[in-house]
Protein backbone atom coordinates (compact mmCIF):
# COMPACT_ATOMS: atom_id res chain seq x y z
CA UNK A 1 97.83 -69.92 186.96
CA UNK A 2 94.74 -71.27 188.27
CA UNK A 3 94.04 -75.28 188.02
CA UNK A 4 90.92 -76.77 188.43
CA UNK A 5 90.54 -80.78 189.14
CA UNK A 6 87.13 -82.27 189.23
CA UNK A 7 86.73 -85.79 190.81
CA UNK A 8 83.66 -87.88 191.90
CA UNK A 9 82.01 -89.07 188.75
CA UNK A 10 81.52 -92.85 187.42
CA UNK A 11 78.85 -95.15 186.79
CA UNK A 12 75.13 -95.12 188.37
CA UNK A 13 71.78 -96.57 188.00
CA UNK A 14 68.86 -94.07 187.21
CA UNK A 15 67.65 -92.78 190.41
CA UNK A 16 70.83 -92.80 192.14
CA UNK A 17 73.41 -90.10 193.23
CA UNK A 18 76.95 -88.89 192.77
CA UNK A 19 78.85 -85.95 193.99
CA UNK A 20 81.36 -84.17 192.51
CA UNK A 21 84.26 -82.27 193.72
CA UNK A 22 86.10 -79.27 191.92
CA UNK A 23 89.32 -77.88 193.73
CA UNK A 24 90.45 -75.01 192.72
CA UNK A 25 94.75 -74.16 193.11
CA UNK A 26 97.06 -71.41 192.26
CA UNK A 27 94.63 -68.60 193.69
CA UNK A 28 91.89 -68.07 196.14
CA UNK A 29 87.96 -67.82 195.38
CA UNK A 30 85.77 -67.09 197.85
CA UNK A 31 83.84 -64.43 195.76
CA UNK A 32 84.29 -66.44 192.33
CA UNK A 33 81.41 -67.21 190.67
CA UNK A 34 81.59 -70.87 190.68
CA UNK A 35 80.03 -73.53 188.02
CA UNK A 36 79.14 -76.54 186.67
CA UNK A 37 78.62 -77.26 183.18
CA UNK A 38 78.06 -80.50 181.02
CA UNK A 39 78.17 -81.47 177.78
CA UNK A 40 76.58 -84.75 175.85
CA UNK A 41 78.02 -86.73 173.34
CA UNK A 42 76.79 -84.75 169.99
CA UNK A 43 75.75 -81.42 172.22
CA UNK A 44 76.58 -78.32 172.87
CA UNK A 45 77.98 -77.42 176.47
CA UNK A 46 75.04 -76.58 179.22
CA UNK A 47 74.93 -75.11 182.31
CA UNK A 48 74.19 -77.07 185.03
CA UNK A 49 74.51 -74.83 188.24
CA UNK A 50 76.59 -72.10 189.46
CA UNK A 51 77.40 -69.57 192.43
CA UNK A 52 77.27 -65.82 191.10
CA UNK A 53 79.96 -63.63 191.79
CA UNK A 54 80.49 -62.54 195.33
CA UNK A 55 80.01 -66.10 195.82
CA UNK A 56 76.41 -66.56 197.71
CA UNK A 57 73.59 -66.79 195.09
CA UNK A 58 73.05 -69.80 192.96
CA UNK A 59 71.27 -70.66 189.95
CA UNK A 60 70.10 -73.60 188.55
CA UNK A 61 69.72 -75.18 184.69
CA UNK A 62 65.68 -76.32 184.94
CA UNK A 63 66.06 -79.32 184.13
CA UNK A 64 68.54 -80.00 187.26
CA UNK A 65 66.20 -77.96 190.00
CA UNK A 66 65.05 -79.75 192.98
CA UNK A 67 67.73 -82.73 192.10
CA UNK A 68 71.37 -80.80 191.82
CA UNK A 69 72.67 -78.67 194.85
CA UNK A 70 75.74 -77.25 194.36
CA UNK A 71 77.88 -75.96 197.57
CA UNK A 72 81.17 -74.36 198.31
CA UNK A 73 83.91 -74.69 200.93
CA UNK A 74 86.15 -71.43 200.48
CA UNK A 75 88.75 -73.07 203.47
CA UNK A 76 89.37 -75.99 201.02
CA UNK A 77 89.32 -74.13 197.44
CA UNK A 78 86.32 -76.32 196.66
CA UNK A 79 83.00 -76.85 195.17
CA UNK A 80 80.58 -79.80 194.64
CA UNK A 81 77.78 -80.53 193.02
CA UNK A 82 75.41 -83.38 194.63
CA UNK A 83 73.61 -84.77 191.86
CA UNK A 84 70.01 -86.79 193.26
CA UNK A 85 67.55 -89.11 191.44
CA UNK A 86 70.16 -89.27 188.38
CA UNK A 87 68.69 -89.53 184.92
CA UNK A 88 69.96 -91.67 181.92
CA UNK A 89 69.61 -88.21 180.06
CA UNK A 90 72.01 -86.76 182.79
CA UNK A 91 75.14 -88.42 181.16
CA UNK A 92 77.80 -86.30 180.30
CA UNK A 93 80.96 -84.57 180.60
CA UNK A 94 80.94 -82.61 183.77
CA UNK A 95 83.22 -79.55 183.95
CA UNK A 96 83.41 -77.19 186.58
CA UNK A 97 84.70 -73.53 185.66
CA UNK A 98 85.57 -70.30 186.91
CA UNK A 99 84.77 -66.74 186.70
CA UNK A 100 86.62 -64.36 188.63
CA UNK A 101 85.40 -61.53 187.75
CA UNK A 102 82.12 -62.03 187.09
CA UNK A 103 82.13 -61.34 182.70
CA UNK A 104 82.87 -65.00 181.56
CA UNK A 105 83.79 -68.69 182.84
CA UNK A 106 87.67 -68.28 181.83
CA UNK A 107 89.10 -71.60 183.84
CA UNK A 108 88.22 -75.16 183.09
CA UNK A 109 88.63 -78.28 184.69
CA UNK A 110 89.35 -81.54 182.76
CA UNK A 111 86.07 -82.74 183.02
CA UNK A 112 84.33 -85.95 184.78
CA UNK A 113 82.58 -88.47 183.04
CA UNK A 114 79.26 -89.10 184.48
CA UNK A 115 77.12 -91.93 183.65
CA UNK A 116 73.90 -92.88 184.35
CA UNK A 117 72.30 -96.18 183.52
CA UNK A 118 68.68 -97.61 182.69
């Protein structure tokens, strides 16, 4: 059974940054594709940004591109998402997932509550 824990989010004026952190237990990932997703009181579930499978290429939601980076560490089971020059209209849920083998996100972490103030 695979677990994923996400950690990292809170409270932040626009403009400022978070990270989060997603470890992944109960299996290894290193070709996983890897993401992030986030979802807003009254919305649907986005995509934020996520490693393919095979575990190199990334993609990002365009409305994150240039401010989100998202990395892994295979050693630790981990991924992060650095989150720069935060928008109020970045608040959300943030939920990392996992797709091993590269059809459909099938693993879900609780989720992180990110918040981003005017």
């Amino acid at each position: 059974q695979v677990q994923l824990v996400e950690s990292g989010g809170g409270l932040v004026q626009a403009g400022g940054s978070l990270r989060l952190s997603c470890v992944a237990s109960g299996r290894t990932f290193s070709t996983w594709a890897m993401g992030w997703f986030r979802q807003a009181p009254g919305r649907e579930r986005e995509f934020v940004a996520g490693f393919h499978w095979g575990g190199a290429n990334t993609d990002y939601a365009d409305s994150v591109k240039g401010r989100f980076t998202i990395s892994r560490e295979n050693a630790k089971n981990s991924v992060y998402l650095q989150m720069n020059s935060l928008k109020v209209e970045d608040t959300a849920v943030y939920y990392c997932s996992a797709n091993p083998t590269g059809k459909e996100y099938v693993y879900w972490g609780q989720g992180t509550q990110v918040t981003v103030s005017s």
